[in-house]
C-alpha atoms as a PDB file:
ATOM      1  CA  UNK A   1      83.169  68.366 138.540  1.00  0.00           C
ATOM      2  CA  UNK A   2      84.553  71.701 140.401  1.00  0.00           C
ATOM      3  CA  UNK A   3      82.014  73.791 138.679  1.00  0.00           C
ATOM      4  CA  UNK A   4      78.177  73.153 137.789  1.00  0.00           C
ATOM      5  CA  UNK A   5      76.845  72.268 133.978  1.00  0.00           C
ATOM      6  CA  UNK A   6      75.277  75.882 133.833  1.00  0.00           C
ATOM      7  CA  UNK A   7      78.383  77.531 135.110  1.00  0.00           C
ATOM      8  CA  UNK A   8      80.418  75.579 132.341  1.00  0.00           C
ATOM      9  CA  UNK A   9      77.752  76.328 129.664  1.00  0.00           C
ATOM     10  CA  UNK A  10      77.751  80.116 130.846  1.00  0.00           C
ATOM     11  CA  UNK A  11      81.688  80.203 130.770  1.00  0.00           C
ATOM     12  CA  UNK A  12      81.945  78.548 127.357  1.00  0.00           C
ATOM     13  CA  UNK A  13      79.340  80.979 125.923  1.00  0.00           C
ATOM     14  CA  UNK A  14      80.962  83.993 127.576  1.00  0.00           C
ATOM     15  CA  UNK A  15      83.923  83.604 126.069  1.00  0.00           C
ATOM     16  CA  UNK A  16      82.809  82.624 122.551  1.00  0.00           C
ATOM     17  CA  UNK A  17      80.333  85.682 122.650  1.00  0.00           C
ATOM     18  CA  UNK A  18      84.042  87.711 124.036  1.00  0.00           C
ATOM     19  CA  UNK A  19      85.494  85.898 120.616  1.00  0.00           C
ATOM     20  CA  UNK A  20      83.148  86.819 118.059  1.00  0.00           C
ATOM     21  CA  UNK A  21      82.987  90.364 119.514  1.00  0.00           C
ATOM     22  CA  UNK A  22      86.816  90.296 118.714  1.00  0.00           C
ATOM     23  CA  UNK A  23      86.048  89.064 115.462  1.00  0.00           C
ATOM     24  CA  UNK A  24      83.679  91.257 114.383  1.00  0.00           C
ATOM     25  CA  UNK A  25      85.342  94.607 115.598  1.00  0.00           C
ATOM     26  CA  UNK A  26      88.692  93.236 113.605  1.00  0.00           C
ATOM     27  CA  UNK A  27      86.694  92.738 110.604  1.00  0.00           C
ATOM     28  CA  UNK A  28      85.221  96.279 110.705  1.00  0.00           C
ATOM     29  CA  UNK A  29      88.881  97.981 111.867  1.00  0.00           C
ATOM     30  CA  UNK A  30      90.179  95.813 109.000  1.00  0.00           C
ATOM     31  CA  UNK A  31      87.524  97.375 106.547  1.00  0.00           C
ATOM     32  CA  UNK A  32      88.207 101.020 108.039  1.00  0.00           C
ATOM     33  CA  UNK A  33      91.507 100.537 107.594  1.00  0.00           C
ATOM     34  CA  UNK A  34      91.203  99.441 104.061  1.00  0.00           C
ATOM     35  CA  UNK A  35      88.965 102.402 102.842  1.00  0.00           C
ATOM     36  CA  UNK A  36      90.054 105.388 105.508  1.00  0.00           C
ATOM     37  CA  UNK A  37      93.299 105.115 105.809  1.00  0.00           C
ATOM     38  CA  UNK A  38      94.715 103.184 102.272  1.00  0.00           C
ATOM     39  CA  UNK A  39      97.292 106.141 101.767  1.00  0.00           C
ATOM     40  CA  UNK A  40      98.935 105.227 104.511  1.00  0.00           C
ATOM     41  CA  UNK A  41      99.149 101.793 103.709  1.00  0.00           C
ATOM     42  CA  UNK A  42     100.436 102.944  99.936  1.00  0.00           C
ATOM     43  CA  UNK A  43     102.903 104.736 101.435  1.00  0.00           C
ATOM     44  CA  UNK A  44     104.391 101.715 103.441  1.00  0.00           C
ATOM     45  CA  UNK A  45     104.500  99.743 100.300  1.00  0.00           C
ATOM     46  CA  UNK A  46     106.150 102.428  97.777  1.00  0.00           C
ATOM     47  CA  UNK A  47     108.587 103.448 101.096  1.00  0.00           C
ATOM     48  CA  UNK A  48     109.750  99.618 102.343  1.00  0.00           C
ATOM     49  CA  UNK A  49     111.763  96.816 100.354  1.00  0.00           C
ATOM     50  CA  UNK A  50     108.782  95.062  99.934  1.00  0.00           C
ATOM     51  CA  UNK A  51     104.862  95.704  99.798  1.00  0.00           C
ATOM     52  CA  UNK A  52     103.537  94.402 102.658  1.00  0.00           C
ATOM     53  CA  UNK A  53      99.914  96.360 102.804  1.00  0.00           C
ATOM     54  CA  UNK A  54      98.204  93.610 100.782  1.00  0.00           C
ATOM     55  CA  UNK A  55      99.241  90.860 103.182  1.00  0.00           C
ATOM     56  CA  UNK A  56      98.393  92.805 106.055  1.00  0.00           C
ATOM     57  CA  UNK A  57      95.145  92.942 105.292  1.00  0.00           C
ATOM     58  CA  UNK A  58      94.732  89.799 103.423  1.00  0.00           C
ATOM     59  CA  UNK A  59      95.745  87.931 107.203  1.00  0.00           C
ATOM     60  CA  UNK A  60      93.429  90.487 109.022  1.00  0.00           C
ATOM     61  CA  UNK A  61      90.566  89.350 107.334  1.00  0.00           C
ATOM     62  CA  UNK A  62      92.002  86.057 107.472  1.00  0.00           C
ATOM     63  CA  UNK A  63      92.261  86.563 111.272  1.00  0.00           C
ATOM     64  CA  UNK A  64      88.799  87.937 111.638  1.00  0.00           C
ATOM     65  CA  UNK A  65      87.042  85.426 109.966  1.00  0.00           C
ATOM     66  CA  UNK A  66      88.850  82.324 111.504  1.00  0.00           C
ATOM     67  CA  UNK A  67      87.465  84.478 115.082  1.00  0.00           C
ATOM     68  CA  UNK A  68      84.370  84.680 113.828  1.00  0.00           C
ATOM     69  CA  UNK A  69      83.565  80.800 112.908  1.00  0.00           C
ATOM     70  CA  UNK A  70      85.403  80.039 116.348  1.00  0.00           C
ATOM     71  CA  UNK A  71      82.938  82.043 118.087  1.00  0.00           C
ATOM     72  CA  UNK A  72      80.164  81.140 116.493  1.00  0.00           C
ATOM     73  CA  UNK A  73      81.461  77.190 117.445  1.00  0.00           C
ATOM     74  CA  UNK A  74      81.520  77.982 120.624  1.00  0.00           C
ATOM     75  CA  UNK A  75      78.318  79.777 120.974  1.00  0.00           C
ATOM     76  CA  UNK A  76      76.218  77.321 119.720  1.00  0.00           C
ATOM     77  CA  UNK A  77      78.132  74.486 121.124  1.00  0.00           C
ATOM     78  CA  UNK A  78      78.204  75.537 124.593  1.00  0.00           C
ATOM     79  CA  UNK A  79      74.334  76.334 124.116  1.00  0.00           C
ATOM     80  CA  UNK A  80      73.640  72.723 122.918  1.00  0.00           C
ATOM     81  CA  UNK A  81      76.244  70.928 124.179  1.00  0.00           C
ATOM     82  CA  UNK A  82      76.935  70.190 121.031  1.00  0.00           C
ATOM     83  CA  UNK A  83      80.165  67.641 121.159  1.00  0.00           C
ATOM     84  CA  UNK A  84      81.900  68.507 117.528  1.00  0.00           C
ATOM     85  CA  UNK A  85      81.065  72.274 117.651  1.00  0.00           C
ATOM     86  CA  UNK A  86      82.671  72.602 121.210  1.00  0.00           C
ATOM     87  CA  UNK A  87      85.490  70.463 119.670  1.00  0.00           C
ATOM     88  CA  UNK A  88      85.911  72.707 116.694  1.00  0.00           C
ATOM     89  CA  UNK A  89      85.927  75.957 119.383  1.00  0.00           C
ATOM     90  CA  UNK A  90      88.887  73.882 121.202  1.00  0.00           C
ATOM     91  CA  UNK A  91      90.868  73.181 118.557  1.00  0.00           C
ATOM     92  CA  UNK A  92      90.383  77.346 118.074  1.00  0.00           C
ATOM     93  CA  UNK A  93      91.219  78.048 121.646  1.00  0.00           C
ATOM     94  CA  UNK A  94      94.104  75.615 121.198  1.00  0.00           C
ATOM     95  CA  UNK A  95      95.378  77.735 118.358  1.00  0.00           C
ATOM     96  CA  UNK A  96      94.869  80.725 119.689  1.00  0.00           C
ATOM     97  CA  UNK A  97      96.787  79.821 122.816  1.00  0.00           C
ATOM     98  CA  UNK A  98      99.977  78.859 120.534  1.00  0.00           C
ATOM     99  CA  UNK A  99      99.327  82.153 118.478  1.00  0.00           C
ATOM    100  CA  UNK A 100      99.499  84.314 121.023  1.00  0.00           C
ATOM    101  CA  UNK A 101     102.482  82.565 122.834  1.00  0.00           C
ATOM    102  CA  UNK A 102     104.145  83.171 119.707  1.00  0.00           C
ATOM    103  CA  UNK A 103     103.775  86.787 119.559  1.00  0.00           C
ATOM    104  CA  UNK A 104     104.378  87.115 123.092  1.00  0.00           C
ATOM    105  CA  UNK A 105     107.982  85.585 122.855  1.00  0.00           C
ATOM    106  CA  UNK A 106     108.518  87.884 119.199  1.00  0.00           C
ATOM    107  CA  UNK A 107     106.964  90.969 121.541  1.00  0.00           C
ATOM    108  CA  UNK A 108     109.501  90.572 124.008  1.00  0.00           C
ATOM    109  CA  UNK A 109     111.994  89.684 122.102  1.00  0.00           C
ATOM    110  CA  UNK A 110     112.046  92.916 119.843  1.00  0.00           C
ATOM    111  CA  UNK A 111     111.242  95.360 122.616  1.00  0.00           C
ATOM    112  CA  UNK A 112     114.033  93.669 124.419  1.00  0.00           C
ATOM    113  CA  UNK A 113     116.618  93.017 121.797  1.00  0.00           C
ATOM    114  CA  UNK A 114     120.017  94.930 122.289  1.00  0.00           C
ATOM    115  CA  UNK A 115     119.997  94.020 118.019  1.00  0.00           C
ATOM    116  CA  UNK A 116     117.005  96.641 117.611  1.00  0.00           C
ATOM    117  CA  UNK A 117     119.082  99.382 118.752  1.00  0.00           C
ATOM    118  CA  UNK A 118     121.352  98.315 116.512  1.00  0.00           C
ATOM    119  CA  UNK A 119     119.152  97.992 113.429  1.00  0.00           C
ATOM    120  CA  UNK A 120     117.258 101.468 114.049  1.00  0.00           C
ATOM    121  CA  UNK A 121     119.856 103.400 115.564  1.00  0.00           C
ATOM    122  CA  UNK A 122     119.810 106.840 114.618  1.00  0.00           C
ATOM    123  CA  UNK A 123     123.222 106.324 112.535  1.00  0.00           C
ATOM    124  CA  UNK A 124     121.216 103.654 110.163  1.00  0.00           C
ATOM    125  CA  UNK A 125     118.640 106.557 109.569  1.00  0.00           C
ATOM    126  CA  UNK A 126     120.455 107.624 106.598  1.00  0.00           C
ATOM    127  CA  UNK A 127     121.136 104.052 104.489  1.00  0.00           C
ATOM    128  CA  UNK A 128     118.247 102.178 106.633  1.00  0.00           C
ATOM    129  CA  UNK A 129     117.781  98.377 104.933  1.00  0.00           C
ATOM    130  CA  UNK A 130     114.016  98.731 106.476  1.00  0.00           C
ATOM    131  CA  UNK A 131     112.692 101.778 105.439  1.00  0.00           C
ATOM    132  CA  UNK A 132     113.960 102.818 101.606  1.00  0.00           C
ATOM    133  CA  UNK A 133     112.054 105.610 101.730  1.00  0.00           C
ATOM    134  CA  UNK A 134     114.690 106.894 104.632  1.00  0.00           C
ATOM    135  CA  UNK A 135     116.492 109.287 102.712  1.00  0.00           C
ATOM    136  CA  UNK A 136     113.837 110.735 101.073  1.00  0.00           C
ATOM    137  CA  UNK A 137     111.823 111.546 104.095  1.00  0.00           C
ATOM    138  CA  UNK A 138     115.461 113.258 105.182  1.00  0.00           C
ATOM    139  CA  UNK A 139     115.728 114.672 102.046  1.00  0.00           C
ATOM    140  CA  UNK A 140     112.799 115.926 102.345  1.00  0.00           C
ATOM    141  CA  UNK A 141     113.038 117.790 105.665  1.00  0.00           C
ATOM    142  CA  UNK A 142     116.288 119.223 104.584  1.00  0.00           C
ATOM    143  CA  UNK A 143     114.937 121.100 101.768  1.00  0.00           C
ATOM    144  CA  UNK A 144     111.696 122.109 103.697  1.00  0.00           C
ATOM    145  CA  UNK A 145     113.871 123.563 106.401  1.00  0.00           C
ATOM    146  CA  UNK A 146     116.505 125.469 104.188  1.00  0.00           C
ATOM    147  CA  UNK A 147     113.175 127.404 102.775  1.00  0.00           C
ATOM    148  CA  UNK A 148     110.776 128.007 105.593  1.00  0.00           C
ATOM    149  CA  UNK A 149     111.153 130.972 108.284  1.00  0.00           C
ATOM    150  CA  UNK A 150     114.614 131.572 106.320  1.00  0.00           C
ATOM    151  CA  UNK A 151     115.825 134.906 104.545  1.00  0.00           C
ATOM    152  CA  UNK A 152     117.124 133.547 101.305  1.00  0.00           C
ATOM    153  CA  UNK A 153     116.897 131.040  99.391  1.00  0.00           C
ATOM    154  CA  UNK A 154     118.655 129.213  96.237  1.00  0.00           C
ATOM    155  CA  UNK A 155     119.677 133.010  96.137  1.00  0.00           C
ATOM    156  CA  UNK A 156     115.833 134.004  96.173  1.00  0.00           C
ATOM    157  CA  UNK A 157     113.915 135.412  99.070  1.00  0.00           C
ATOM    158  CA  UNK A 158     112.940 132.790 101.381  1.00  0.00           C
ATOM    159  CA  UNK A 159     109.390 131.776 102.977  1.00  0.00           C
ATOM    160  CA  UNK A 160     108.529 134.349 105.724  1.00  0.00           C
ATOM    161  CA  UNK A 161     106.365 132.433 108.775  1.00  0.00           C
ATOM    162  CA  UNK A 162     103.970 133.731 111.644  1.00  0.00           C
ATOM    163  CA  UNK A 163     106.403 132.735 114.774  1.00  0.00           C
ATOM    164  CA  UNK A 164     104.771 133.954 118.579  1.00  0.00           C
ATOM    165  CA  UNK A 165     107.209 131.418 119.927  1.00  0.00           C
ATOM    166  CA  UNK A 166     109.832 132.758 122.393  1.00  0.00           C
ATOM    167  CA  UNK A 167     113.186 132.853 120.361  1.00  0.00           C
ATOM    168  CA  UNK A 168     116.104 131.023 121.601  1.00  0.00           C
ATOM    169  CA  UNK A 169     119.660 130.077 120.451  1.00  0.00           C
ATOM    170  CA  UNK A 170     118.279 127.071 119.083  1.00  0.00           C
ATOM    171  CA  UNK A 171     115.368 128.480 117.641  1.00  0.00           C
ATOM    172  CA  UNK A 172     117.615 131.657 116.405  1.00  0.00           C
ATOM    173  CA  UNK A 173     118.992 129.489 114.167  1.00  0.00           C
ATOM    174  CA  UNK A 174     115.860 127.834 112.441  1.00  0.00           C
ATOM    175  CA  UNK A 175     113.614 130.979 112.869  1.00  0.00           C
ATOM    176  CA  UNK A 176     115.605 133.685 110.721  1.00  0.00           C
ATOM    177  CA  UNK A 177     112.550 135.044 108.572  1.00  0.00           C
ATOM    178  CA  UNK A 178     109.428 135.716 110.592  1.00  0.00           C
ATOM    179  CA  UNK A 179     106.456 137.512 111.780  1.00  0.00           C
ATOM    180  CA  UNK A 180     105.037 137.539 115.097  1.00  0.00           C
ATOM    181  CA  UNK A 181     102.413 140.037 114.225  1.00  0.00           C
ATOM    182  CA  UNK A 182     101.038 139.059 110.621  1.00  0.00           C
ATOM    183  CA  UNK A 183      98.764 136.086 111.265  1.00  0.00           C
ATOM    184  CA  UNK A 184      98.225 135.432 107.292  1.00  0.00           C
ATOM    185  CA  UNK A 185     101.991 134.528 106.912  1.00  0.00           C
ATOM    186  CA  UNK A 186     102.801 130.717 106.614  1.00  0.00           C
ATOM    187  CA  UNK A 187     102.466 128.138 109.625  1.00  0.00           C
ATOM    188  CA  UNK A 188     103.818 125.264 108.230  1.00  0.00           C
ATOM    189  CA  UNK A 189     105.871 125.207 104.239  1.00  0.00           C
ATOM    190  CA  UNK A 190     103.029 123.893 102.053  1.00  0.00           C
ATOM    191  CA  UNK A 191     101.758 127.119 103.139  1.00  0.00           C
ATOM    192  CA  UNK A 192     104.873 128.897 101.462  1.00  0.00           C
ATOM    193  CA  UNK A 193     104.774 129.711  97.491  1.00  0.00           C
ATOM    194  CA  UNK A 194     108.320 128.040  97.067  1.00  0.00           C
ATOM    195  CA  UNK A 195     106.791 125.037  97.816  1.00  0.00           C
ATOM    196  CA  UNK A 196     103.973 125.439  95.485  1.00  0.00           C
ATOM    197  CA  UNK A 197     106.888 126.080  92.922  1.00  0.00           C
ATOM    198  CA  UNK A 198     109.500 123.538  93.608  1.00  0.00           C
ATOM    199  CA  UNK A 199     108.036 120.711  96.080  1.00  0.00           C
ATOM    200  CA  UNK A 200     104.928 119.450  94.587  1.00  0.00           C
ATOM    201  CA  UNK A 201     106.093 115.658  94.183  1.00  0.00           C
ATOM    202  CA  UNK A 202     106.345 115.700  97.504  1.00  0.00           C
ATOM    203  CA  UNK A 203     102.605 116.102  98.363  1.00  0.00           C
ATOM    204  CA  UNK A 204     102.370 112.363  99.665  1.00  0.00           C
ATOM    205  CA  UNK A 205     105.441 113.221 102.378  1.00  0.00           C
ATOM    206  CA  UNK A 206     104.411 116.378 103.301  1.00  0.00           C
ATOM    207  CA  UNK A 207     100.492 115.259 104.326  1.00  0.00           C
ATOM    208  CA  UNK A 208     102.454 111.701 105.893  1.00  0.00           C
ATOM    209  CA  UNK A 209     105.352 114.190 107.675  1.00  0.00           C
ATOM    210  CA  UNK A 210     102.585 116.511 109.219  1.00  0.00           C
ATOM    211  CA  UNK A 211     100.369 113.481 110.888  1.00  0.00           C
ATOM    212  CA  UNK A 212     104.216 112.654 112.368  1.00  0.00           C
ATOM    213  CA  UNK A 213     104.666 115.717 113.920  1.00  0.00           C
ATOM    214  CA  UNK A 214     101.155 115.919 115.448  1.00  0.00           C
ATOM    215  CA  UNK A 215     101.057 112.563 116.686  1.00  0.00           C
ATOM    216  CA  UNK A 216     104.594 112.309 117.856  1.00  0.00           C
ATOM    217  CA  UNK A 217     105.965 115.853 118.545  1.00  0.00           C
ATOM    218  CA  UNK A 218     108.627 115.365 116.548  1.00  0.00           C
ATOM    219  CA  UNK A 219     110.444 117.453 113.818  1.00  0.00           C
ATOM    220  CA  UNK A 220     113.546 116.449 110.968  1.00  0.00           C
ATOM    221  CA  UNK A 221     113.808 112.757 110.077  1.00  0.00           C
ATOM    222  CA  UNK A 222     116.815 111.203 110.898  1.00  0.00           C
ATOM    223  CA  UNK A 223     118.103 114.930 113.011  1.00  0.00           C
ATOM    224  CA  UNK A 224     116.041 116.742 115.454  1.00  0.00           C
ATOM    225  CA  UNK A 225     114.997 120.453 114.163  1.00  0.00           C
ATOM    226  CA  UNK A 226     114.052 122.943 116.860  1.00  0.00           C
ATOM    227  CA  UNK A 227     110.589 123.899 115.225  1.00  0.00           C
ATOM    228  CA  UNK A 228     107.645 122.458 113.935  1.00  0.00           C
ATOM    229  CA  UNK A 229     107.911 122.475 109.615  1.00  0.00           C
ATOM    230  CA  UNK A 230     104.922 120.446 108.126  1.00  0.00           C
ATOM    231  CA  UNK A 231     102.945 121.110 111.030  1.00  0.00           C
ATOM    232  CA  UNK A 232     102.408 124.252 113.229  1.00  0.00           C
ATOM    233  CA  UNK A 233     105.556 126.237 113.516  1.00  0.00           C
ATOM    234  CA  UNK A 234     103.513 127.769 116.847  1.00  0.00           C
ATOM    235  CA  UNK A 235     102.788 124.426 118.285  1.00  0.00           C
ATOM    236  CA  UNK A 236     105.787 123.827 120.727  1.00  0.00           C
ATOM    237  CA  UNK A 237     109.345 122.438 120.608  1.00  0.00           C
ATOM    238  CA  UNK A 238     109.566 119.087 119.210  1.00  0.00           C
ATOM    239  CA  UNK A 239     111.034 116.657 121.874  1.00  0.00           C
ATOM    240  CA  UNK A 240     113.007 114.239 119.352  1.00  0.00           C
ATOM    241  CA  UNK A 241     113.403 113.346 115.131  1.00  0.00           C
ATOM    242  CA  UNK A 242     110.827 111.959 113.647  1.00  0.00           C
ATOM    243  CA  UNK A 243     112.991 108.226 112.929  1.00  0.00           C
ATOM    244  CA  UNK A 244     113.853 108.003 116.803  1.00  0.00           C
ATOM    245  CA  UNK A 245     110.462 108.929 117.533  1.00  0.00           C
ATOM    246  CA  UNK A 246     108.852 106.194 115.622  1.00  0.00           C
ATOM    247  CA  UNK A 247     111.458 103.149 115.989  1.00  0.00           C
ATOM    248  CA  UNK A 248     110.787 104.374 119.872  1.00  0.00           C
ATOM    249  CA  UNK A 249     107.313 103.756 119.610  1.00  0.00           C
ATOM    250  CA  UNK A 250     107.758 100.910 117.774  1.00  0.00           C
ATOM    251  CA  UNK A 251     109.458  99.416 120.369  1.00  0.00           C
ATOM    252  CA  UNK A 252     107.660 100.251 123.336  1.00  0.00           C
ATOM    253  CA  UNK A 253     104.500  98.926 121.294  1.00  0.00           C
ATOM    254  CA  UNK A 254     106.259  95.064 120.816  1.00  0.00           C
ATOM    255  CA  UNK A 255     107.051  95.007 124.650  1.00  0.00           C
ATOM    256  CA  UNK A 256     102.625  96.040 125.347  1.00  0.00           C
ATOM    257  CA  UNK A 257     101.764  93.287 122.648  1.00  0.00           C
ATOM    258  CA  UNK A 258     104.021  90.832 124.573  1.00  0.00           C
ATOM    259  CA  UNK A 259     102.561  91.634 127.516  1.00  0.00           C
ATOM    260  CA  UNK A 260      98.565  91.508 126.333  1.00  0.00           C
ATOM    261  CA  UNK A 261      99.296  88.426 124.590  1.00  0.00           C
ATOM    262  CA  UNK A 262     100.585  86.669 127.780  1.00  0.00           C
ATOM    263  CA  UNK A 263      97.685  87.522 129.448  1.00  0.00           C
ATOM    264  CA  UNK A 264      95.369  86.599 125.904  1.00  0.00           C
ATOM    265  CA  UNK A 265      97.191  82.864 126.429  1.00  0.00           C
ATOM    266  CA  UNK A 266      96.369  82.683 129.868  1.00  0.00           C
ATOM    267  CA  UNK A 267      92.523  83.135 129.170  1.00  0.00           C
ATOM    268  CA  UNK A 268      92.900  80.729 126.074  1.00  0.00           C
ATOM    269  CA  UNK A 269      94.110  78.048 128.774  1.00  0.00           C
ATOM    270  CA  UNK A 270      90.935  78.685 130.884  1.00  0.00           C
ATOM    271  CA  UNK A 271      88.525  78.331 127.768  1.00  0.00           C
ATOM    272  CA  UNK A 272      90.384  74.894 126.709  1.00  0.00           C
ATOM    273  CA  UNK A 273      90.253  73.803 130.610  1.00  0.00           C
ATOM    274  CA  UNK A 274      86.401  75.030 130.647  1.00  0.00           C
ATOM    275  CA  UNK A 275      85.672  73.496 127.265  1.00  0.00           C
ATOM    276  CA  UNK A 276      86.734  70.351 128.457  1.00  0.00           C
ATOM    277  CA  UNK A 277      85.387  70.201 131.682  1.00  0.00           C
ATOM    278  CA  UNK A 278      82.092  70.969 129.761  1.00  0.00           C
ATOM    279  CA  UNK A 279      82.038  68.108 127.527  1.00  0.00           C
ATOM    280  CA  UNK A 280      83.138  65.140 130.131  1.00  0.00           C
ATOM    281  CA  UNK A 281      80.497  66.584 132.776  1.00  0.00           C
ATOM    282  CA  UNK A 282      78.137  63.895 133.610  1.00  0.00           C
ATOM    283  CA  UNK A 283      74.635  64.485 132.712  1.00  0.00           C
ATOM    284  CA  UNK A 284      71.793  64.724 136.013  1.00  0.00           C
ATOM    285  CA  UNK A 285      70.848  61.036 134.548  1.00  0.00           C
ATOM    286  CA  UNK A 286      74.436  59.744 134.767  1.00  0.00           C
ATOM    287  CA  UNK A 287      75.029  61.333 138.033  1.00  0.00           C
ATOM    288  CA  UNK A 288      71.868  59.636 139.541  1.00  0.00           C
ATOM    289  CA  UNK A 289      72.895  56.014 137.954  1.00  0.00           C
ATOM    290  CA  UNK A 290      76.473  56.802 139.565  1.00  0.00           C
ATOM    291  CA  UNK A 291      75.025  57.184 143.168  1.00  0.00           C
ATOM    292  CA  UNK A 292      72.576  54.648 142.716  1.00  0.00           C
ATOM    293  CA  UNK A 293      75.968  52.624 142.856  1.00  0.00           C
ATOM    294  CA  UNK A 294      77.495  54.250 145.249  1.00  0.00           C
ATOM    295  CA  UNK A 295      74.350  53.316 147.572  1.00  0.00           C
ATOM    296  CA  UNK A 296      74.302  49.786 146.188  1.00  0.00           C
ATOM    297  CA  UNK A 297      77.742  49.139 147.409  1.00  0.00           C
ATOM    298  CA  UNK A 298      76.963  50.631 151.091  1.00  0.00           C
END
């Protein structure tokens, strides 16, 4: 054999231990997910076709398990040399290897495909087949952004803001109503009293619309706006809309999964090869009765 028993039985531990680690953290990120961050998840279901929260989670823990029991396999297996344990952690690895192949063709397929351009273009913001809630979210921004740092409104006095930005002719045009001296005036619009008035079913999109902005420096849904609305309005020019800021992500995110998951098959290969190698070594009493031959026959 190219490698020693206790270098196999190291190897086959190492990467069980490596698999129930995985395990383990996906079952608590699973859990975290599930208590910290459910309105999130309740917004994807009330804001897509269908409600795909519960089966997210319902495979994650699925997922985490299955790693779990692998590891485990493999752990005591390689310890023990235990044939149907290591055989149960191969089938795993096996598994795992196809798994993985599989997302890494769908990775590279969808941060690839000329089709996803197509599907999430800018233009299919508006009537988007993938994401209802679309218009709303545009709906949404429109309204915010014909009340905040503007003079009037629906014939009313609009929301005056706390601006220290420089003011361009881009920001001229957003920034009409404003204070750069009055640091109690509104930074963001559920800040502003017409909001408290008129926008208060849209709690849930304004709290989902200002983690956006923050984590992706982007303002208006499906157009760019020159300032910051659910956010800070002092934070910075946003660098895109909020839709091409996502699907971007989005795609850029398929293309790193493709290319982890190539790399996650390649070490699922070596575990199968080193799983194998581990059960057909020869113990020290078979390897003595083999030269004993070998001497018998010189």
């Amino acid at each position: 054999m190219c490698l020693p028993l206790g270098c196999l039985k190291f190897s086959v531990q190492f990467q069980a231990w490596i698999i129930l680690i995985v395990g383990v953290s996906s079952l608590i990120g699973t859990i975290v997910i599930n208590v910290d961050q459910r309105q999130y998840l309740d917004y994807l279901d009330e804001f897509t076709n269908s409600k795909p929260s519960d089966g997210i989670l319902i495979a994650l823990y699925i997922f985490s398990s299955i790693l779990i029991l692998f590891g485990i396999c493999g752990i005591i297996g390689g310890w023990k040399r235990i044939g149907t344990l290591l055989f149960c952690f191969n089938i795993g690895n096996f598994l795992l290897a196809l798994a993985f192949l599989g997302l890494a063709i769908l990775g590279f397929s969808l941060g690839q495909s000329a089709h996803w351009i197509d599907i999430f273009s800018d233009e299919q913001c508006f009537q988007s087949e993938y994401f209802t809630g679309s218009a709303t979210l545009n709906n949404v921004y429109a309204e915010a952004e014909a009340v905040f740092c503007k003079t009037i409104y629906q014939n009313a006095p609009g929301c005056q803001c706390y601006y220290t930005g420089s003011m361009t002719d881009n920001t001229s045009q957003s920034v009409q109503f404003y204070s750069n001296s009055n640091a109690d005036l509104p930074i963001r619009i559920q800040q502003c009293q017409q909001y408290n008035d008129y926008k208060s079913d849209y709690d849930e999109e304004a709290e989902y619309l200002k983690s956006i902005e923050e984590q992706f420096s982007c303002s208006g849904w499906c157009l760019p706006y020159q300032i910051y609305i659910f956010s800070d309005v002092n934070a910075g020019t946003p660098k895109d809309n909020c839709y091409g800021a996502i699907t971007g992500f989005a795609k850029d995110i398929c293309i790193y999964i493709g290319a982890v998951a190539v790399s996650v098959c390649f070490i699922m290969i070596l575990c199968i090869t080193c799983v194998l190698c581990l059960c057909f070594h020869p113990t020290k009493k078979q390897e003595g009765n083999f030269y004993s031959r070998m001497a018998h026959y010189d």
